[in-house]
N, C-alpha and C. Protein backbone atom coordinates (compact mmCIF):
# COMPACT_ATOMS: atom_id res chain seq x y z
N UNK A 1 102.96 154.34 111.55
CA UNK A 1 103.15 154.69 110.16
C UNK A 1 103.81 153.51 109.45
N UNK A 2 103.03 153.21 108.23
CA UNK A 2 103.58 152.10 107.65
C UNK A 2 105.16 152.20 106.65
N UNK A 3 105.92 151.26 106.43
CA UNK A 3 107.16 151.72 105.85
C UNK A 3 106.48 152.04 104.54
N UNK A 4 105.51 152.35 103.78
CA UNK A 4 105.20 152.61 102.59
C UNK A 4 105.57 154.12 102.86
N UNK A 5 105.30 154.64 104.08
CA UNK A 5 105.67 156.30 104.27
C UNK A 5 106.56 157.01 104.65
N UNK A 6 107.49 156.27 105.49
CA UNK A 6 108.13 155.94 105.92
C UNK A 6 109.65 155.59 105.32
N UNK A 7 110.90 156.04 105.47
CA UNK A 7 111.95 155.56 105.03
C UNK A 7 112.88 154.51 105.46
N UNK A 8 112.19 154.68 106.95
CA UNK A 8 113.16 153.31 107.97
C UNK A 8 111.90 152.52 107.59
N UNK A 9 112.83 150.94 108.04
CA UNK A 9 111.87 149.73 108.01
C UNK A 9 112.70 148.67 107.12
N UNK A 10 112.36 147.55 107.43
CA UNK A 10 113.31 146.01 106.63
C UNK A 10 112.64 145.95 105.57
N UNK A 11 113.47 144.96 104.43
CA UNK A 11 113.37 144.53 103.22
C UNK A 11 113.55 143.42 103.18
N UNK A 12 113.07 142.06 102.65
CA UNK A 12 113.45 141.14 101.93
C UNK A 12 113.14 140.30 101.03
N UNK A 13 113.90 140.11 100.12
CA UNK A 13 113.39 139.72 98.80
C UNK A 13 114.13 138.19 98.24
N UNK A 14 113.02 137.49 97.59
CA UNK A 14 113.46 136.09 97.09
C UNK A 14 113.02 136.31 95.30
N UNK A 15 113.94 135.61 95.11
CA UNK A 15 113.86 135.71 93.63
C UNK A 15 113.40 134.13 92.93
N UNK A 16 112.78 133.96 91.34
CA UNK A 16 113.39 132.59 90.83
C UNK A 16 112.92 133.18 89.62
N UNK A 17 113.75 132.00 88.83
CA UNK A 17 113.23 132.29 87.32
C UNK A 17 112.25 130.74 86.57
N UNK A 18 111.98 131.30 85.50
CA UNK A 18 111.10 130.34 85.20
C UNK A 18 110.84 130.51 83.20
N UNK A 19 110.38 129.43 82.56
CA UNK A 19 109.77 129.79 81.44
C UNK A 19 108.33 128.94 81.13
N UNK A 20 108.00 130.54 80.57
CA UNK A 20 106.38 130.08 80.41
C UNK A 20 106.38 130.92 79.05
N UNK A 21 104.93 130.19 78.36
CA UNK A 21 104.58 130.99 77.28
C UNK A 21 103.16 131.82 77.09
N UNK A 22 102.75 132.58 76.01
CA UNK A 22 101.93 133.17 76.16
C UNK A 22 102.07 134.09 74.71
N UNK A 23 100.70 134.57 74.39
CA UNK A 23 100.76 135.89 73.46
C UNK A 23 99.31 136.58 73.75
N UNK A 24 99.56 137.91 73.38
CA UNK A 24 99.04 138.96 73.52
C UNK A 24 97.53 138.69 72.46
N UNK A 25 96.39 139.43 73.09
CA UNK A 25 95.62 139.72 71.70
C UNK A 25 94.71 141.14 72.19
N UNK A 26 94.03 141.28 70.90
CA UNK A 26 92.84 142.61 71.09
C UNK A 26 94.10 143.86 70.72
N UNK A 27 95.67 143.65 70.21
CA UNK A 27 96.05 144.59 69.44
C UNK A 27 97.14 144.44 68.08
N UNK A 28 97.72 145.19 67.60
CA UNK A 28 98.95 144.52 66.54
C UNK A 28 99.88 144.96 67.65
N UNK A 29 100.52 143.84 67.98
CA UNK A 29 101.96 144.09 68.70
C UNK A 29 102.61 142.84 67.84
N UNK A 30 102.50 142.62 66.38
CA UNK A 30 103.31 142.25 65.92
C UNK A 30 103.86 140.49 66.11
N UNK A 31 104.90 139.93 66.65
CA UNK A 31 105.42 138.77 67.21
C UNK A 31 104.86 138.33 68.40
N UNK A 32 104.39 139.43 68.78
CA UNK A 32 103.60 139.05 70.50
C UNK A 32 102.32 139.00 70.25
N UNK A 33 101.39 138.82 69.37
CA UNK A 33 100.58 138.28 68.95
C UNK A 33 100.50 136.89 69.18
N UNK A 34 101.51 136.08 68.57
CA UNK A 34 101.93 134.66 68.16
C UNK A 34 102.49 133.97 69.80
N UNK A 35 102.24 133.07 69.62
CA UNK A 35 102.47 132.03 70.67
C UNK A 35 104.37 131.91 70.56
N UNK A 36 104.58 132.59 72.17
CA UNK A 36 106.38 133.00 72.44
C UNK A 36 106.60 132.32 73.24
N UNK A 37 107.83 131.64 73.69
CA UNK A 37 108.11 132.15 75.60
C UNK A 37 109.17 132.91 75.81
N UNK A 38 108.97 133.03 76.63
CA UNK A 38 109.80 134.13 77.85
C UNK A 38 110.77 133.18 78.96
N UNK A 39 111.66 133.61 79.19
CA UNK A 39 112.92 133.57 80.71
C UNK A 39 111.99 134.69 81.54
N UNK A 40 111.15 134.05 82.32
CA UNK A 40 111.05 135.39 82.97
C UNK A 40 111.64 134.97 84.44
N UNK A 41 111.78 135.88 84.99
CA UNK A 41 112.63 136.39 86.27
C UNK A 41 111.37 136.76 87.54
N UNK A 42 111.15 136.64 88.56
CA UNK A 42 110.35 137.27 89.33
C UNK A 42 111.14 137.11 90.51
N UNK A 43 111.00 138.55 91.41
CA UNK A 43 110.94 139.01 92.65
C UNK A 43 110.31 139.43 93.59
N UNK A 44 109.87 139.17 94.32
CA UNK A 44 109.30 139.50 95.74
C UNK A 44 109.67 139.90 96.99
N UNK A 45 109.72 141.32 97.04
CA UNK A 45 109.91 141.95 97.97
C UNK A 45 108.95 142.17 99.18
N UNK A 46 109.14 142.10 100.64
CA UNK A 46 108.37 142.21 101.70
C UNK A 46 109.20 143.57 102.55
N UNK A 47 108.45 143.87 103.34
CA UNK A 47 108.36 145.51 103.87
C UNK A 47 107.90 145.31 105.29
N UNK A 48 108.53 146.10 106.31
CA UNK A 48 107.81 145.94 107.38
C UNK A 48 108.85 146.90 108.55
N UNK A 49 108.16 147.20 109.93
CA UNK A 49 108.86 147.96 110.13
C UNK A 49 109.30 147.06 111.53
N UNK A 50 108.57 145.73 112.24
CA UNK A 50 109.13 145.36 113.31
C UNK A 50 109.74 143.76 112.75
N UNK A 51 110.82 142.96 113.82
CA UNK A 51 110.90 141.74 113.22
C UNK A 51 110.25 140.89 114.36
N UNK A 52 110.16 139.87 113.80
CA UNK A 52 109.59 139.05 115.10
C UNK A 52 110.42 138.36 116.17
N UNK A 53 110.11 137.64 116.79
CA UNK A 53 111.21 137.30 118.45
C UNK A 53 112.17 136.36 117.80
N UNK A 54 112.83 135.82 116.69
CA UNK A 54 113.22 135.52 116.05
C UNK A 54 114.67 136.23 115.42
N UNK A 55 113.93 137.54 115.07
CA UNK A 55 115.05 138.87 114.66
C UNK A 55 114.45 138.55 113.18
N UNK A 56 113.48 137.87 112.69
CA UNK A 56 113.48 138.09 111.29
C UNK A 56 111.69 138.83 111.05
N UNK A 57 112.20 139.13 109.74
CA UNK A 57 110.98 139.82 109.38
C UNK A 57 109.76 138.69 108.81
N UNK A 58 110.32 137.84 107.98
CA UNK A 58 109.08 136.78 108.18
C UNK A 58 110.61 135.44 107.97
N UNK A 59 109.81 134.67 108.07
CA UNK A 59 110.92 133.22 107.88
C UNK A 59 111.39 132.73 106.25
N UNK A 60 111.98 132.94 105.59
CA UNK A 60 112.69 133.24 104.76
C UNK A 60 112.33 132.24 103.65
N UNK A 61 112.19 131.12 104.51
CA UNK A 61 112.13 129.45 103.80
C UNK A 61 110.40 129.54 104.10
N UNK A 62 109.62 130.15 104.36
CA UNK A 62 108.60 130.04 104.00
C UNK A 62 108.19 130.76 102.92
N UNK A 63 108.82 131.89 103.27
CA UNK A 63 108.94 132.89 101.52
C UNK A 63 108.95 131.98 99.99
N UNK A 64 110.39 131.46 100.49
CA UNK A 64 110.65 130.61 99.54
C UNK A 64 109.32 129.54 98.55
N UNK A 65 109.04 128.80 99.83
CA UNK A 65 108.41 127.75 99.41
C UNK A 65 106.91 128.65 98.77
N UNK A 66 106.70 129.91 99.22
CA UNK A 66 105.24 130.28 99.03
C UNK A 66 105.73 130.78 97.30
N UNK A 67 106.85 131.16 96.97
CA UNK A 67 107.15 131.66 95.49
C UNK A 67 107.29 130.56 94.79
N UNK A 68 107.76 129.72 95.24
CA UNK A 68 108.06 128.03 94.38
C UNK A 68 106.49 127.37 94.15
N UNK A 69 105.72 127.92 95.39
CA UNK A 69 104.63 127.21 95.15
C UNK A 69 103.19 127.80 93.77
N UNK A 70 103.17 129.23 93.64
CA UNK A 70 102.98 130.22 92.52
C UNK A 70 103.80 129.84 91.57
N UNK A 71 105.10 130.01 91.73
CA UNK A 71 105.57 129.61 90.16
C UNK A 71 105.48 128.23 89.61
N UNK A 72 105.47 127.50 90.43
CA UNK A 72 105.35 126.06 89.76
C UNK A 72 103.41 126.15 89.21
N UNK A 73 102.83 126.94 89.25
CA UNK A 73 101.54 126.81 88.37
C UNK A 73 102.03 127.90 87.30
N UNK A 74 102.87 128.83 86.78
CA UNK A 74 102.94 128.84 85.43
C UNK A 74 103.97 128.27 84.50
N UNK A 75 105.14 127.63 85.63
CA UNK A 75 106.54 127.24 84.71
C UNK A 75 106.30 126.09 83.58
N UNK A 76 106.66 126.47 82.86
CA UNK A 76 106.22 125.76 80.68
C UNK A 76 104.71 125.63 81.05
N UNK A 77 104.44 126.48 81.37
CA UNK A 77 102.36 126.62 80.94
C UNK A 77 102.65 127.83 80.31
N UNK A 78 101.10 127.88 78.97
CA UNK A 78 100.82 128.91 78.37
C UNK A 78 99.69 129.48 78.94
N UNK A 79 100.49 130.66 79.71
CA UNK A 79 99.44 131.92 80.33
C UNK A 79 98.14 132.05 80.05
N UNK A 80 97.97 132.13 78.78
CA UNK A 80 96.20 132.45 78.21
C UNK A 80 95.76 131.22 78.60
N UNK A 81 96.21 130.06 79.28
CA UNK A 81 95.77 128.68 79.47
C UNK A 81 95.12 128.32 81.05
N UNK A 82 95.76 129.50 81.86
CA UNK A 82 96.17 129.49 83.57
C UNK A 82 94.76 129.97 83.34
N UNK A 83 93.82 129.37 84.53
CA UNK A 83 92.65 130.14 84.79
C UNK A 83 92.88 131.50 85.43
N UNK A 84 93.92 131.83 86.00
CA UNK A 84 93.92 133.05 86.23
C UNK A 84 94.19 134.29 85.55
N UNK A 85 94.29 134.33 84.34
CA UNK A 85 94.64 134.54 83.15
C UNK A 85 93.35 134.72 82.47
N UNK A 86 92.28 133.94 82.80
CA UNK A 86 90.85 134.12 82.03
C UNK A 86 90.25 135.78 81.91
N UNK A 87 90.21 135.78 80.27
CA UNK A 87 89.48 136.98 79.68
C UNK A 87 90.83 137.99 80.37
N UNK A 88 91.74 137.68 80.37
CA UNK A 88 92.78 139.17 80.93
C UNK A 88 94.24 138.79 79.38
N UNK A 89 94.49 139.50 79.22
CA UNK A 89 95.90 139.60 78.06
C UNK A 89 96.98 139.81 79.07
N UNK A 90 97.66 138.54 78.95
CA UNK A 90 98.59 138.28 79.98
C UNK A 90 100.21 138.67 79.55
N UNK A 91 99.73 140.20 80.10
CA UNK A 91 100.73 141.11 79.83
C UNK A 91 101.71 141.10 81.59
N UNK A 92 102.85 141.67 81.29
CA UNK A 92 103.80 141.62 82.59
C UNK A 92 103.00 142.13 83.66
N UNK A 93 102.32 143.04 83.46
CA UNK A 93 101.34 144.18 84.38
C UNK A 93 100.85 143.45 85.04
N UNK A 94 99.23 142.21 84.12
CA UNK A 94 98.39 141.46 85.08
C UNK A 94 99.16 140.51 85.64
N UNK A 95 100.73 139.86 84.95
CA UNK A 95 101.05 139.22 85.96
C UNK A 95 101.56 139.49 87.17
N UNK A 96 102.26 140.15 87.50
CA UNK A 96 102.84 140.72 88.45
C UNK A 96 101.45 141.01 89.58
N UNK A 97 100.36 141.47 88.90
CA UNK A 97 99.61 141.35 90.06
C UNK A 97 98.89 140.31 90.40
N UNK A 98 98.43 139.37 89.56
CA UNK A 98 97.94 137.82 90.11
C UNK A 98 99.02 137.45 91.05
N UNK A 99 100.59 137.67 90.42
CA UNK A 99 101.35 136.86 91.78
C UNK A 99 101.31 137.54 93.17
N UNK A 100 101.14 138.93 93.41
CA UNK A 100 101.31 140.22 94.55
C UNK A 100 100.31 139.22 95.24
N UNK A 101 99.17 139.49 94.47
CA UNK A 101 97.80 139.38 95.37
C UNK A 101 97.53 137.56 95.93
N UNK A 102 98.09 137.23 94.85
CA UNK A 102 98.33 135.63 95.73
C UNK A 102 99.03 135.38 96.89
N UNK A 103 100.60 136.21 96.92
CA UNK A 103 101.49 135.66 97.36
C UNK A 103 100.90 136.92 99.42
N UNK A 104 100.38 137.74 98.76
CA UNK A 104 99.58 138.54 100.23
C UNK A 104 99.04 137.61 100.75
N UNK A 105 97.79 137.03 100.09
CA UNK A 105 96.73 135.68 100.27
C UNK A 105 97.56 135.38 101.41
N UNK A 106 98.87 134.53 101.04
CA UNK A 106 99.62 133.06 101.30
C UNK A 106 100.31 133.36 102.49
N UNK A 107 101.09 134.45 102.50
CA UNK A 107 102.30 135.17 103.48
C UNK A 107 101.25 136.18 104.87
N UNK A 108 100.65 134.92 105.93
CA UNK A 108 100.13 135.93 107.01
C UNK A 108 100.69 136.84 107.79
N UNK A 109 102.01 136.79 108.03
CA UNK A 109 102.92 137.35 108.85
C UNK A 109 102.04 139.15 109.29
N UNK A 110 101.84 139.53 110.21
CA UNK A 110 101.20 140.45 110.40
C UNK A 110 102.46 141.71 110.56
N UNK A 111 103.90 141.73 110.46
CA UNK A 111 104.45 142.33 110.33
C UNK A 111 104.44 143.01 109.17
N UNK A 112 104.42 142.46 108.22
CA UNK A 112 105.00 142.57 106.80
C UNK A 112 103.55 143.74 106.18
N UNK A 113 103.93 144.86 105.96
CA UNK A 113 103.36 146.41 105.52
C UNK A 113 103.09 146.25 104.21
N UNK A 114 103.80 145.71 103.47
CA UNK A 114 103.69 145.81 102.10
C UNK A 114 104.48 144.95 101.46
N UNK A 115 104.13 144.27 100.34
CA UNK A 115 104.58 143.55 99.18
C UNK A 115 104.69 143.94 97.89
N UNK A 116 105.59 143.36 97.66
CA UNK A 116 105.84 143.71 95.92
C UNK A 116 106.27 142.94 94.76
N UNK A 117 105.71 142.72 93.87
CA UNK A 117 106.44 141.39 92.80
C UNK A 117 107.02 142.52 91.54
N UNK A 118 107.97 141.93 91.32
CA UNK A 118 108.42 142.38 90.34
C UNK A 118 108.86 141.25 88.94
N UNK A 119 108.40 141.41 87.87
CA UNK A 119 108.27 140.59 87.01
C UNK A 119 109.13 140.89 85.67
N UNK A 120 110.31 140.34 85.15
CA UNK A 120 111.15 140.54 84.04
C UNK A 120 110.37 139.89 82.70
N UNK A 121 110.39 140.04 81.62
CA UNK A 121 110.03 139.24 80.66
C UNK A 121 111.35 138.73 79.77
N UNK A 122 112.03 140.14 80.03
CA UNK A 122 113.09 140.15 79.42
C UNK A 122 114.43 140.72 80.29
N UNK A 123 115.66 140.68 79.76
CA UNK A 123 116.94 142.05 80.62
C UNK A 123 116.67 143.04 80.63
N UNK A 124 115.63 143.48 80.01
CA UNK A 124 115.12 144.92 79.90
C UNK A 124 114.14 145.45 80.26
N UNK A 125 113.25 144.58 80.01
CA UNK A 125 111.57 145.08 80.43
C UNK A 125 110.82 144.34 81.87
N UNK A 126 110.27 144.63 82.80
CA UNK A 126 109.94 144.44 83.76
C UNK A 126 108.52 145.66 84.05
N UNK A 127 107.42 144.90 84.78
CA UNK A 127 106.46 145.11 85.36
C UNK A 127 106.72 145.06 86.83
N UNK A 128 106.32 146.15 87.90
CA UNK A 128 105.65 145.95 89.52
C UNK A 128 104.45 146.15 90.04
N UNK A 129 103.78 145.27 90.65
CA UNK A 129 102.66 145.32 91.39
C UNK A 129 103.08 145.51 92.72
N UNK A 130 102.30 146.82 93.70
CA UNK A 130 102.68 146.91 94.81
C UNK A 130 102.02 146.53 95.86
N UNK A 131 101.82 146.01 97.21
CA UNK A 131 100.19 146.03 98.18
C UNK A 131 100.62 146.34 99.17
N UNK A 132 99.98 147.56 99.87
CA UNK A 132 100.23 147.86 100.84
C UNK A 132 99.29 147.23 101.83
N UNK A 133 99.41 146.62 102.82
CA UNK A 133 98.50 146.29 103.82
C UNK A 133 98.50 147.27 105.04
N UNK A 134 97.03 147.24 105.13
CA UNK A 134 96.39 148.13 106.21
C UNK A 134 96.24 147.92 107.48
């Protein structure tokens, strides 16, 4: 049973922040229309229920480098600019999941059950994308 069902099982999470810009279109949201940036904040959480012969759940500094390596393609880029971003309104939502589904891609560790990014725009507002692996 995977820790998605589960209440036992490890956690660990790396954080960084970054600024990028971007605006919204296809509604009136006003200022977010217009070309902004953001402080945004992102986290990545990993899930799993064994560690490896090590005692860790994946290696920590590879974490690292795999979030440094994602964020350094949007930090001071304008989002609607990122090909990954093409034809999508690069709202907290789609980001959070371009980074999930990248950072799954990147992180093989066959322990690790599930991932999660969590994305701030602001102190207040935040998006999560979750992936459970099968």
């Amino acid at each position: 049973m995977s820790s998605a069902t589960n209440s036992s099982g490890y956690k660990i999470a790396v954080q960084r922040d970054f600024i990028a810009q971007h605006y919204l279109f296809g509604g009136d949201w006003g200022a977010e229309n217009q070309l902004h940036s953001h402080h945004y904040e992102v986290e990545l959480l990993l899930e799993g229920e064994t560690l490896d012969q090590h005692g860790y759940l994946v290696d920590i500094v590879d974490v690292e480098n795999a979030l440094d390596e994602i964020v350094s393609r949007f930090r001071d880029k304008t989002l609607n600019d990122v090909p990954d971003f093409s034809g999508l309104n690069p709202s907290i939502e789609h980001f959070s999941r371009i980074v999930c589904t990248t950072l799954s891609d990147r992180i093989k560790a066959s322990n690790v059950s599930a991932l999660e990014v969590k994305i701030w725009e602001n102190e207040i507002a935040w998006a999560a994308f979750r992936q459970v692996r099968r």
